[in-house]
PDB file of N, CA and C in Angstrom:
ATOM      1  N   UNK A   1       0.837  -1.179   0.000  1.00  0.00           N
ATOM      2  CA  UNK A   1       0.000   0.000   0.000  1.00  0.00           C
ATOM      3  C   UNK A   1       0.886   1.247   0.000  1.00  0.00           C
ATOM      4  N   UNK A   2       0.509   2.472  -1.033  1.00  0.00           N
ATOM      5  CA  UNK A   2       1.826   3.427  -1.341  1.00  0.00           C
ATOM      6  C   UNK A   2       1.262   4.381  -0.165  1.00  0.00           C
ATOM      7  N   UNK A   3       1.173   4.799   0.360  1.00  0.00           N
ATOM      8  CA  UNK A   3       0.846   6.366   1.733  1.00  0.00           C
ATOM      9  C   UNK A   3       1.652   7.149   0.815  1.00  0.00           C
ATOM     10  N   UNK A   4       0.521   8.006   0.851  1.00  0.00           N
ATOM     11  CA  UNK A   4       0.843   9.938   0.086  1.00  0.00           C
ATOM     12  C   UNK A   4       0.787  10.957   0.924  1.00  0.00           C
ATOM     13  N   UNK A   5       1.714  11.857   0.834  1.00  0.00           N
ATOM     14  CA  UNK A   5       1.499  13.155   1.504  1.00  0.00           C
ATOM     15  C   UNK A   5       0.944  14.452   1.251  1.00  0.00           C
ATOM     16  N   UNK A   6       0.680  15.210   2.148  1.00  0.00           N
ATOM     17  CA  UNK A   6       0.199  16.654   1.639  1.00  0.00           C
ATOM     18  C   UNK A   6       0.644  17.023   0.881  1.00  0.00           C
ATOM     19  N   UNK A   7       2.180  17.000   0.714  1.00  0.00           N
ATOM     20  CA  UNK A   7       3.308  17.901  -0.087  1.00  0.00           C
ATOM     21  C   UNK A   7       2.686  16.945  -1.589  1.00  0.00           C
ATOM     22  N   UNK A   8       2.631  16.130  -1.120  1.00  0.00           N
ATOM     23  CA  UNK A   8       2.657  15.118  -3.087  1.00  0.00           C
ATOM     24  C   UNK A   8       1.143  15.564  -3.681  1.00  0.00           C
ATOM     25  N   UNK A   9       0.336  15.817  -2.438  1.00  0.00           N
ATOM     26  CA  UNK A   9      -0.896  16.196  -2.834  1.00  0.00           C
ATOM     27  C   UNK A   9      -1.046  17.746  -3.722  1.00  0.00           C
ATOM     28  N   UNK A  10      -0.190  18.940  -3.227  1.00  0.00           N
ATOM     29  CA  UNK A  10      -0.069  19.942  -3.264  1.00  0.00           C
ATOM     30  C   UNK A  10       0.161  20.538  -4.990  1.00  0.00           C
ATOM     31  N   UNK A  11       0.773  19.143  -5.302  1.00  0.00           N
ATOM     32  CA  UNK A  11       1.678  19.193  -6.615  1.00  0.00           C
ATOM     33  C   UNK A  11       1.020  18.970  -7.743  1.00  0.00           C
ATOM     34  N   UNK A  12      -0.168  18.192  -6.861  1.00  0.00           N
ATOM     35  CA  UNK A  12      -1.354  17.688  -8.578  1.00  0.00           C
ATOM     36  C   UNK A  12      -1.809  18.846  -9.236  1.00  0.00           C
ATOM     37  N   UNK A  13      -2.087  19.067 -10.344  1.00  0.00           N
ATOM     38  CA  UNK A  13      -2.669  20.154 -11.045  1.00  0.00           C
ATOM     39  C   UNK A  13      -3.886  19.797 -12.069  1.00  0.00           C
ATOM     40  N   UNK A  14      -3.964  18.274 -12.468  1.00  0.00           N
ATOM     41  CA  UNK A  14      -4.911  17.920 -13.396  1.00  0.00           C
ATOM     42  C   UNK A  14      -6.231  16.973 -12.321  1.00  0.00           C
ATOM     43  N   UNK A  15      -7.581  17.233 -13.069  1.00  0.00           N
ATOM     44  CA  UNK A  15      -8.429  16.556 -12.065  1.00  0.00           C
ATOM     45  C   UNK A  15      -8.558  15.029 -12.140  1.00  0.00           C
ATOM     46  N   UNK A  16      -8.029  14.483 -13.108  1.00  0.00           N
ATOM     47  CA  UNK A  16      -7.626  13.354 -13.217  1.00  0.00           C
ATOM     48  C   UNK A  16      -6.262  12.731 -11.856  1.00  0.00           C
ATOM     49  N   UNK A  17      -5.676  13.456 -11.960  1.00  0.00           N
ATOM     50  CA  UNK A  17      -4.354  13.589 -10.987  1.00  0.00           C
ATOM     51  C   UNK A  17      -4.688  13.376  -9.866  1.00  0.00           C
ATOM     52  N   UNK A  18      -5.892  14.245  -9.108  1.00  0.00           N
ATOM     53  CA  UNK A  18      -6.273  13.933  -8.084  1.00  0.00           C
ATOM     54  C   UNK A  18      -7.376  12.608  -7.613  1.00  0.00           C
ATOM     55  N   UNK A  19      -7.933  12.250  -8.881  1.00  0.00           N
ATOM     56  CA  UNK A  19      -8.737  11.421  -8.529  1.00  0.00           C
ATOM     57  C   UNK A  19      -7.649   9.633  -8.530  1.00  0.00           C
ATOM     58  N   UNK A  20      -6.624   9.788  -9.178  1.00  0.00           N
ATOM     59  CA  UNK A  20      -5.840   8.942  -9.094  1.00  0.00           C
ATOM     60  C   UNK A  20      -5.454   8.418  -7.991  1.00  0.00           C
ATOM     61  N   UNK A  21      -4.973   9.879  -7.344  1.00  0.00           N
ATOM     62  CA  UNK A  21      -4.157   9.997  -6.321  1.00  0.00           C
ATOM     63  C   UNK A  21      -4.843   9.473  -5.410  1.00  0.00           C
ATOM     64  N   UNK A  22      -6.223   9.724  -5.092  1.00  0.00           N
ATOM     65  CA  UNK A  22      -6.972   9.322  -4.115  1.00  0.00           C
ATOM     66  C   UNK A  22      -7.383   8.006  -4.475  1.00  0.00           C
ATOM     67  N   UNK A  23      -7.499   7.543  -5.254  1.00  0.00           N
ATOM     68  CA  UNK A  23      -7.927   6.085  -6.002  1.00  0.00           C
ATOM     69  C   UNK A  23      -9.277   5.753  -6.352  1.00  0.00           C
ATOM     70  N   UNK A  24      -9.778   7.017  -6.812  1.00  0.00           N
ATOM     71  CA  UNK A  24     -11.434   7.689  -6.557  1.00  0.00           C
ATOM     72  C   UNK A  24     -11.512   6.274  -8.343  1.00  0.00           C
ATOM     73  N   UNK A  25     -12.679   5.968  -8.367  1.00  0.00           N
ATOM     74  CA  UNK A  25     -13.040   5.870  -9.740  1.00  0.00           C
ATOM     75  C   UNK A  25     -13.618   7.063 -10.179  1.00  0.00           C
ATOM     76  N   UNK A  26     -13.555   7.582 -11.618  1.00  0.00           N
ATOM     77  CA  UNK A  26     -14.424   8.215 -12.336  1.00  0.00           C
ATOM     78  C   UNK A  26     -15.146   7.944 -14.002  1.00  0.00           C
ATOM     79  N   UNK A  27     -15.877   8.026 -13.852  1.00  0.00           N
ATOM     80  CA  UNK A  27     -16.065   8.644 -15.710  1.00  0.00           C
ATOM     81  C   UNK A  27     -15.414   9.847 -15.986  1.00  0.00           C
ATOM     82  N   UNK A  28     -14.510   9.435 -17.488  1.00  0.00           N
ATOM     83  CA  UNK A  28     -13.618  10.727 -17.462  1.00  0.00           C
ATOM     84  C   UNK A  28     -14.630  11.525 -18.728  1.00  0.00           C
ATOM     85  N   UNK A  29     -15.550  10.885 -19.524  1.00  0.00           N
ATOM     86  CA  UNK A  29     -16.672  11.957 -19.948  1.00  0.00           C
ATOM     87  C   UNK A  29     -17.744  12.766 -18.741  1.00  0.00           C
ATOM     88  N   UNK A  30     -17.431  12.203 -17.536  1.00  0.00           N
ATOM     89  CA  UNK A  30     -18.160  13.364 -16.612  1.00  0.00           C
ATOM     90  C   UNK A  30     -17.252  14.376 -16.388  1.00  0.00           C
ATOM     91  N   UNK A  31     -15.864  13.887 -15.905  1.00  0.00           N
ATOM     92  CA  UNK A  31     -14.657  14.780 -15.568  1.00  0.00           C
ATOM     93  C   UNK A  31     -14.947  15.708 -16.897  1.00  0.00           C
ATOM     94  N   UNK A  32     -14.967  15.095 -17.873  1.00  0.00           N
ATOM     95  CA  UNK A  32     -14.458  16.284 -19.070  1.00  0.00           C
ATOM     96  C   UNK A  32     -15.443  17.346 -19.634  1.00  0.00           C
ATOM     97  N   UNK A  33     -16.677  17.008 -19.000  1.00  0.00           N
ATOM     98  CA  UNK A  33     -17.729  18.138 -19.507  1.00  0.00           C
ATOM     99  C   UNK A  33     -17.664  19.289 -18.282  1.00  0.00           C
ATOM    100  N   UNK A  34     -17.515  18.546 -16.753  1.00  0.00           N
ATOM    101  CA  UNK A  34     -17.979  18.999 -15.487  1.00  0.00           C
ATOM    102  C   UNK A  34     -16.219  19.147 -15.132  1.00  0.00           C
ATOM    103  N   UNK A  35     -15.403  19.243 -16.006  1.00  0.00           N
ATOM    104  CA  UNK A  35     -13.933  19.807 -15.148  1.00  0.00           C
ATOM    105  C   UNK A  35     -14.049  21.289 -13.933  1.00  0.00           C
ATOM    106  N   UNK A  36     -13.762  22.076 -14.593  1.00  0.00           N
ATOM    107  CA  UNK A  36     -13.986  23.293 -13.992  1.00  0.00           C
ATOM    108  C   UNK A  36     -14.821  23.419 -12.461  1.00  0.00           C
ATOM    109  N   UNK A  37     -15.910  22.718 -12.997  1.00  0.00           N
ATOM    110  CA  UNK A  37     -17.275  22.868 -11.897  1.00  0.00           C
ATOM    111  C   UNK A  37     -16.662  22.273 -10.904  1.00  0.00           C
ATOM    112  N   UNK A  38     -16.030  20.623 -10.954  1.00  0.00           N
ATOM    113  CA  UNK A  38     -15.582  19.972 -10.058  1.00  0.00           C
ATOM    114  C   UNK A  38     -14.996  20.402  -9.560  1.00  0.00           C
ATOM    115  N   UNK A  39     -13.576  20.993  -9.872  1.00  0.00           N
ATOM    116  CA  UNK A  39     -12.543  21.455  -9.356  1.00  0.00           C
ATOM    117  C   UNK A  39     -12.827  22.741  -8.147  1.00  0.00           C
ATOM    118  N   UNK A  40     -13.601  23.330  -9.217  1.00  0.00           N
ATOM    119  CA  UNK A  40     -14.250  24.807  -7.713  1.00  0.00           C
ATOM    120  C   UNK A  40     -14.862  24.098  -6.197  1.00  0.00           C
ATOM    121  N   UNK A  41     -15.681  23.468  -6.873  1.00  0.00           N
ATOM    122  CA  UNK A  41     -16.945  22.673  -6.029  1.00  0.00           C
ATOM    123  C   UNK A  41     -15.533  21.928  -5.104  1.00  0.00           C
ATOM    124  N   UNK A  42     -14.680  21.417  -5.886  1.00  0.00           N
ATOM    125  CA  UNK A  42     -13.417  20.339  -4.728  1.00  0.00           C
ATOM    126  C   UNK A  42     -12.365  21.744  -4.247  1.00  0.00           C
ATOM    127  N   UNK A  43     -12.853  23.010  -4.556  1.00  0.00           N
ATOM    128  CA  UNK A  43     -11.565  23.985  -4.305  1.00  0.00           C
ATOM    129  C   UNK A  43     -12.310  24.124  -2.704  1.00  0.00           C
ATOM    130  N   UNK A  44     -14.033  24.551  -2.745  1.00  0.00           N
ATOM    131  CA  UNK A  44     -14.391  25.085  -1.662  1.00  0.00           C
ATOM    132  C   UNK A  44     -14.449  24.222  -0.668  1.00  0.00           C
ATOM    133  N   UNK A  45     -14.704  22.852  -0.748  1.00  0.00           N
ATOM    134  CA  UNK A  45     -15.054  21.926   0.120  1.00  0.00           C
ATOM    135  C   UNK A  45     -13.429  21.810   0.740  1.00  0.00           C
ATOM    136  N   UNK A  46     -12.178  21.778  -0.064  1.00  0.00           N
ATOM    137  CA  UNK A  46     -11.398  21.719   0.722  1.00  0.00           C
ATOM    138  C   UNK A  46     -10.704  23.024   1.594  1.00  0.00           C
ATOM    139  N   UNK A  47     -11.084  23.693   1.361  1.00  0.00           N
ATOM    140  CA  UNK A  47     -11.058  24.710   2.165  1.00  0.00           C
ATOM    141  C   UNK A  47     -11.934  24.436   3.882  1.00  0.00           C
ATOM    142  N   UNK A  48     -12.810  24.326   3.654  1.00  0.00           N
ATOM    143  CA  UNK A  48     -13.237  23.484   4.906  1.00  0.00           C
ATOM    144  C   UNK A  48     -12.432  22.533   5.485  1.00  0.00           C
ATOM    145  N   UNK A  49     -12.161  21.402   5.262  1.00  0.00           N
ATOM    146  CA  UNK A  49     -11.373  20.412   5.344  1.00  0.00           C
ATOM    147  C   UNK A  49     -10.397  21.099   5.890  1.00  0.00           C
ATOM    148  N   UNK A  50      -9.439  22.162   5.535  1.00  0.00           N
ATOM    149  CA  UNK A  50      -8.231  22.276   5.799  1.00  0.00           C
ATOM    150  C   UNK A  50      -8.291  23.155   7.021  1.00  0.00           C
ATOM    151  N   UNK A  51      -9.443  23.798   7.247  1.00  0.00           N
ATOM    152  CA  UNK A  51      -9.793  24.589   8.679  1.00  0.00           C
ATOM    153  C   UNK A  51     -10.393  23.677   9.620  1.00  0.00           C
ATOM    154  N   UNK A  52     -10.797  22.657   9.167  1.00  0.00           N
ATOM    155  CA  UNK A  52     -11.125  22.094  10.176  1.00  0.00           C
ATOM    156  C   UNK A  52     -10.392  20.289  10.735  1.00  0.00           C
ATOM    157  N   UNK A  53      -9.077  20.265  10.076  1.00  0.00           N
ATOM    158  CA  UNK A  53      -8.090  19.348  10.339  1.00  0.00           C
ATOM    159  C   UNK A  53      -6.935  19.319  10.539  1.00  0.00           C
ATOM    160  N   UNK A  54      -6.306  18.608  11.512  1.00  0.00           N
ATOM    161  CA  UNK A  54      -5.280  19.084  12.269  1.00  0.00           C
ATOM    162  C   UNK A  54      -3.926  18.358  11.609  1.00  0.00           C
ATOM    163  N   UNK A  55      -4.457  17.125  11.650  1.00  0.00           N
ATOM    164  CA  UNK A  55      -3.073  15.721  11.354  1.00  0.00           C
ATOM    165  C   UNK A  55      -3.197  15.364   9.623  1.00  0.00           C
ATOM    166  N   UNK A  56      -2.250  15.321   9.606  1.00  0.00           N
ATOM    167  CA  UNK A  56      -2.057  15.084   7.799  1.00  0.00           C
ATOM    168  C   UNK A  56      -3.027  13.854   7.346  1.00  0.00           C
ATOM    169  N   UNK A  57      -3.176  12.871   8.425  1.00  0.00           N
ATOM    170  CA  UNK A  57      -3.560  11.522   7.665  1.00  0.00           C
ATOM    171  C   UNK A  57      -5.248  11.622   7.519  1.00  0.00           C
ATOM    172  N   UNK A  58      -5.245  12.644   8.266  1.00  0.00           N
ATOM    173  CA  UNK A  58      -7.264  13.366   8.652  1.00  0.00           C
ATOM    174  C   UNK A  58      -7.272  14.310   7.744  1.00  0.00           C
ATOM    175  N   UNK A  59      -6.519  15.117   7.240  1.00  0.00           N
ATOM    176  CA  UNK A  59      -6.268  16.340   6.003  1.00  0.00           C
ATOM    177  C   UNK A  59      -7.102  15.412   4.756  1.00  0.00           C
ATOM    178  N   UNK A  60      -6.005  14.378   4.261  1.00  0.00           N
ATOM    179  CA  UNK A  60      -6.290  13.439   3.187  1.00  0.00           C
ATOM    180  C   UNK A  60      -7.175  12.612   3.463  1.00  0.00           C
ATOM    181  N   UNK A  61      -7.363  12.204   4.252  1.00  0.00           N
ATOM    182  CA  UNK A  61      -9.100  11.888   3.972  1.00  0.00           C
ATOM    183  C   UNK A  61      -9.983  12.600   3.661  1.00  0.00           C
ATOM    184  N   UNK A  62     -10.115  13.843   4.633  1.00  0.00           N
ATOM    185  CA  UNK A  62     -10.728  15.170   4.256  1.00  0.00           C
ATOM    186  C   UNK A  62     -10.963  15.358   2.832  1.00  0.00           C
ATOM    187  N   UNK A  63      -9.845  15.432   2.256  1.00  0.00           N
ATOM    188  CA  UNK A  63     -10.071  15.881   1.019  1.00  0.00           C
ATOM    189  C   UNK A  63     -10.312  14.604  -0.257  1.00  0.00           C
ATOM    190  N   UNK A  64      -9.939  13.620   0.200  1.00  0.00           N
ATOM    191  CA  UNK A  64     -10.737  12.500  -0.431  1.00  0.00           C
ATOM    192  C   UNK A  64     -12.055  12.235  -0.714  1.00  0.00           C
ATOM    193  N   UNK A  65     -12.811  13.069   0.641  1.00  0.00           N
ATOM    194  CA  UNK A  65     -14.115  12.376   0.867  1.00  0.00           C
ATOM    195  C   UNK A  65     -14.381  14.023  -0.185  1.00  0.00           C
ATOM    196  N   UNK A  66     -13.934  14.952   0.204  1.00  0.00           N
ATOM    197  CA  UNK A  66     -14.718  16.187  -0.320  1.00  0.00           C
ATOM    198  C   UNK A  66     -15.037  15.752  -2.229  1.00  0.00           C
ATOM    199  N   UNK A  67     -13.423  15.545  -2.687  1.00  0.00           N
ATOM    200  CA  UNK A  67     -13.360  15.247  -4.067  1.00  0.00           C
ATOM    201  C   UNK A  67     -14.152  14.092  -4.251  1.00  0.00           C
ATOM    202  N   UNK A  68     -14.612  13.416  -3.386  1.00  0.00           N
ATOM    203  CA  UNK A  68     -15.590  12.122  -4.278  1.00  0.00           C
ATOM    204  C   UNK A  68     -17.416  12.699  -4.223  1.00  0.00           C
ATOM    205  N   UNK A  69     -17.209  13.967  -3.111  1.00  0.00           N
ATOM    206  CA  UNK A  69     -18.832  14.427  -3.463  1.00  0.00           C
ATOM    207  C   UNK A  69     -18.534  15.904  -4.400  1.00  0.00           C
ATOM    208  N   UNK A  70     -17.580  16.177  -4.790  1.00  0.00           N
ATOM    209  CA  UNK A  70     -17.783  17.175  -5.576  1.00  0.00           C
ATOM    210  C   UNK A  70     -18.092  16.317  -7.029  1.00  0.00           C
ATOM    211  N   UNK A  71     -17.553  15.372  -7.072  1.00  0.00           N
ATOM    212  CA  UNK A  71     -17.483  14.846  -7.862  1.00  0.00           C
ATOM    213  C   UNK A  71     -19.133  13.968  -8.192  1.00  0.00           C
ATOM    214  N   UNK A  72     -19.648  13.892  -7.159  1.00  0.00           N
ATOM    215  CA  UNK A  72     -20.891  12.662  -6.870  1.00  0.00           C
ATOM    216  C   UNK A  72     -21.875  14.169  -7.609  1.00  0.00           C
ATOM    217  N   UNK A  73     -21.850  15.278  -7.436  1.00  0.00           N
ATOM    218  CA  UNK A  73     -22.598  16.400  -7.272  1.00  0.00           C
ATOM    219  C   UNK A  73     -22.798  16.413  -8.614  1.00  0.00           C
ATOM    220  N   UNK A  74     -21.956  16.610  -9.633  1.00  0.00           N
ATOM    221  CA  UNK A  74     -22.180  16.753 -11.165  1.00  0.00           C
ATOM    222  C   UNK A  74     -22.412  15.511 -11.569  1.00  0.00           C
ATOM    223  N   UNK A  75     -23.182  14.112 -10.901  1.00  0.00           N
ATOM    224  CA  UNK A  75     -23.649  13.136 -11.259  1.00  0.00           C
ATOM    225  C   UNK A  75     -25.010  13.229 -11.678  1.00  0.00           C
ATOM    226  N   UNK A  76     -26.026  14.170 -10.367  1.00  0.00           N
ATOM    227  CA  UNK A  76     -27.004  14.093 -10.542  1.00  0.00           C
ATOM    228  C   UNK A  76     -27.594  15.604 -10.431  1.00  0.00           C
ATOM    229  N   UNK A  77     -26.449  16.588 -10.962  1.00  0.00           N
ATOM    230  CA  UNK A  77     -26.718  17.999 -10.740  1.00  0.00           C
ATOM    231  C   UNK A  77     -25.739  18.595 -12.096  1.00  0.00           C
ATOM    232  N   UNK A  78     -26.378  19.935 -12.495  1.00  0.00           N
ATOM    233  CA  UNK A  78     -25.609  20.718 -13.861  1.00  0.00           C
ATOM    234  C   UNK A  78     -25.228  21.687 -13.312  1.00  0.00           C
ATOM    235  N   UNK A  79     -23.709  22.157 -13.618  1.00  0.00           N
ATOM    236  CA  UNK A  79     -23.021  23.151 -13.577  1.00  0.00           C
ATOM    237  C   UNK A  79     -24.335  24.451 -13.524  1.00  0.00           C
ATOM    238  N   UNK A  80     -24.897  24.783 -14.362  1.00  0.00           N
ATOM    239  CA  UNK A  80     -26.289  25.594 -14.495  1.00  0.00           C
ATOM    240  C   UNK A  80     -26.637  25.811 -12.563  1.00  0.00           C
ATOM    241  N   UNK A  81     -27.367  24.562 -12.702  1.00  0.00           N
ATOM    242  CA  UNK A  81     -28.053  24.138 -10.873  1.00  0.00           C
ATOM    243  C   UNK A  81     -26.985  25.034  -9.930  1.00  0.00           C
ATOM    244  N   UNK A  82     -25.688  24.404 -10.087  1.00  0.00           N
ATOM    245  CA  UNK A  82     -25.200  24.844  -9.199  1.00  0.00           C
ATOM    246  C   UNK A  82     -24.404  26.194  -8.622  1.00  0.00           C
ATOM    247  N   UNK A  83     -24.551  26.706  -9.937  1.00  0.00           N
ATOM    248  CA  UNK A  83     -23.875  28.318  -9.654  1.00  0.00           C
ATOM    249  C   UNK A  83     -22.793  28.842  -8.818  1.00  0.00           C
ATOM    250  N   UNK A  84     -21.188  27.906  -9.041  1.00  0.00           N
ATOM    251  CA  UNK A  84     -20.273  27.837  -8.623  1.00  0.00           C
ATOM    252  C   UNK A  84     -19.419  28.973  -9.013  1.00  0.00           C
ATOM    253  N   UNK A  85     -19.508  29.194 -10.121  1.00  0.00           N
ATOM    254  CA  UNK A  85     -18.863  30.570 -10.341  1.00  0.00           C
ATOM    255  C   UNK A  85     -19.501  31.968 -10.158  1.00  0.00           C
ATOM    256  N   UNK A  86     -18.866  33.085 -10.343  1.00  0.00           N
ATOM    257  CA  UNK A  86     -19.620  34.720 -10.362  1.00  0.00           C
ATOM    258  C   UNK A  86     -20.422  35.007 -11.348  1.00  0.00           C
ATOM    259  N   UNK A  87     -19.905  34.443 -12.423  1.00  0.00           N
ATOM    260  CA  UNK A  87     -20.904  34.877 -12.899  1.00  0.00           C
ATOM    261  C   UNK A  87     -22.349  34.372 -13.433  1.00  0.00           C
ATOM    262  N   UNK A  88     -22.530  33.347 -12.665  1.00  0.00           N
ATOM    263  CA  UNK A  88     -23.214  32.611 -12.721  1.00  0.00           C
ATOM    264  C   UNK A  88     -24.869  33.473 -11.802  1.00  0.00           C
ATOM    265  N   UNK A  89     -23.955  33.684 -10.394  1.00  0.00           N
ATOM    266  CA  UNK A  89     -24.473  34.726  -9.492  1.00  0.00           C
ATOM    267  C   UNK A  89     -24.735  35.740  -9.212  1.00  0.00           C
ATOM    268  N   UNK A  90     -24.108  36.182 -10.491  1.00  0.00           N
ATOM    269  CA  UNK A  90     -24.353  38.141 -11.204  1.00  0.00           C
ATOM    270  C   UNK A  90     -25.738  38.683 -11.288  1.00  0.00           C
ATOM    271  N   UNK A  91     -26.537  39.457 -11.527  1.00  0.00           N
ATOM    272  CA  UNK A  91     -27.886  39.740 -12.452  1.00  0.00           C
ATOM    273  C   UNK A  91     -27.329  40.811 -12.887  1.00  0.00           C
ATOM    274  N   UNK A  92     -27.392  40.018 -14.235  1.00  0.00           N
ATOM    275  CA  UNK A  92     -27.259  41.401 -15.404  1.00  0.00           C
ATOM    276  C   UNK A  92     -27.920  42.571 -15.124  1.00  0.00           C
ATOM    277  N   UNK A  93     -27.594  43.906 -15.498  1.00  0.00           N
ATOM    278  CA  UNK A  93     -28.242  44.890 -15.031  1.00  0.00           C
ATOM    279  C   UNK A  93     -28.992  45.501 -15.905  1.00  0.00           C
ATOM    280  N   UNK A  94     -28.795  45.072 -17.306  1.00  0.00           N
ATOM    281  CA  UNK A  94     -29.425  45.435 -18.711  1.00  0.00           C
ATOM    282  C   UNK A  94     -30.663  44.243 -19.054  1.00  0.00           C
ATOM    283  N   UNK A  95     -31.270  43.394 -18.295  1.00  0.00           N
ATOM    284  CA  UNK A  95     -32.162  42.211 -18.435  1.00  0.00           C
ATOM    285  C   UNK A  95     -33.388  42.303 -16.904  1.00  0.00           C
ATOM    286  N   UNK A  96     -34.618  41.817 -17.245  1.00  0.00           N
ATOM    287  CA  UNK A  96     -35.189  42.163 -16.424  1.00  0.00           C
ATOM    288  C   UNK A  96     -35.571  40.665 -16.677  1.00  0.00           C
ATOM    289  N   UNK A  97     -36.082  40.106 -15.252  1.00  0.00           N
ATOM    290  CA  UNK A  97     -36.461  38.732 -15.223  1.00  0.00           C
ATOM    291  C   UNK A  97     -38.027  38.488 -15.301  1.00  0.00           C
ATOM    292  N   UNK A  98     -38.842  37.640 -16.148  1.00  0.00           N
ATOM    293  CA  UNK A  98     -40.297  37.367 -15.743  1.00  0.00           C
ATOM    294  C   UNK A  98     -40.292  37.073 -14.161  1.00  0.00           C
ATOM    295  N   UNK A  99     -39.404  36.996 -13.531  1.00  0.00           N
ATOM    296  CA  UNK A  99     -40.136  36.598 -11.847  1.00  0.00           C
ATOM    297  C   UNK A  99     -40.003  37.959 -11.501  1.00  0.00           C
ATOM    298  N   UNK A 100     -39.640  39.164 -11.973  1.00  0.00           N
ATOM    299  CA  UNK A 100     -39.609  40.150 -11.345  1.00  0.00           C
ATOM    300  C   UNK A 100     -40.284  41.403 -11.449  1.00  0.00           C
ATOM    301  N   UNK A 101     -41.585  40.637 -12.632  1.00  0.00           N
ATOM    302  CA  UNK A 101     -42.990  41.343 -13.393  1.00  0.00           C
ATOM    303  C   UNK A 101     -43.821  41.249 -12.091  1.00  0.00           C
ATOM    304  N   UNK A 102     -44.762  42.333 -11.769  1.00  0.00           N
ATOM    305  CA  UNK A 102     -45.421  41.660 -11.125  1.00  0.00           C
ATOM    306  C   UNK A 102     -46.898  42.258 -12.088  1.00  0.00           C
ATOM    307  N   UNK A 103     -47.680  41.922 -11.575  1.00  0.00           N
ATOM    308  CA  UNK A 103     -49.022  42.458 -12.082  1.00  0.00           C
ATOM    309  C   UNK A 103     -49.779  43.359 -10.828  1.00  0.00           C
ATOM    310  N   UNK A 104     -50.364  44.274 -11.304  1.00  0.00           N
ATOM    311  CA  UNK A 104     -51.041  45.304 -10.488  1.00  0.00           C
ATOM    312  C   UNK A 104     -52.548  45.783 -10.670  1.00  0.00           C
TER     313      UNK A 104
END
């Protein structure tokens, strides 16, 4: 059994890389439509993780478990749904929405 460290963790840059690393299975046609999304969705969750763990071997789990539900999330949810980025969360200021008609 190989044991990985933070530092080896630190170094991955592809989302494939990490799911390796962790020994996650994936579909890499989910990875490849839902890259981006995952990666944010696995940026914020580990941010948690890392405030709230002390010992390296609890870190990497942490972030194991986060990357297999960021990952579980664009299974049965669309980048759209989830509004991970800004501008996703913007309202245009030149567009007016039908929910924001009212009748009088």
């Amino acid at each position: 059994m190989t044991i990985y460290t933070l530092e080896q963790f630190y170094r991955l840059r592809d989302a494939e890389e990490y799911f390796e690393f962790f020994g996650l299975p994936y579909d890499p046609k989910i990875v490849s439509v839902n890259r981006l999304h995952i990666l944010r969705k696995f940026s914020t969750l580990m941010e948690e993780v890392e405030a709230q763990t002390t010992g390296e071997s609890e870190t990497l789990a942490g972030l194991r478990n986060a990357l297999s539900e960021a990952y579980s999330t664009f299974l049965t949810s669309s980048s759209v749904d989830e509004k991970l980025f800004k501008v996703f969360q913007q309202k245009p200021n030149n567009v007016v929405m039908a929910s924001d008609i009212t009748v009088e």
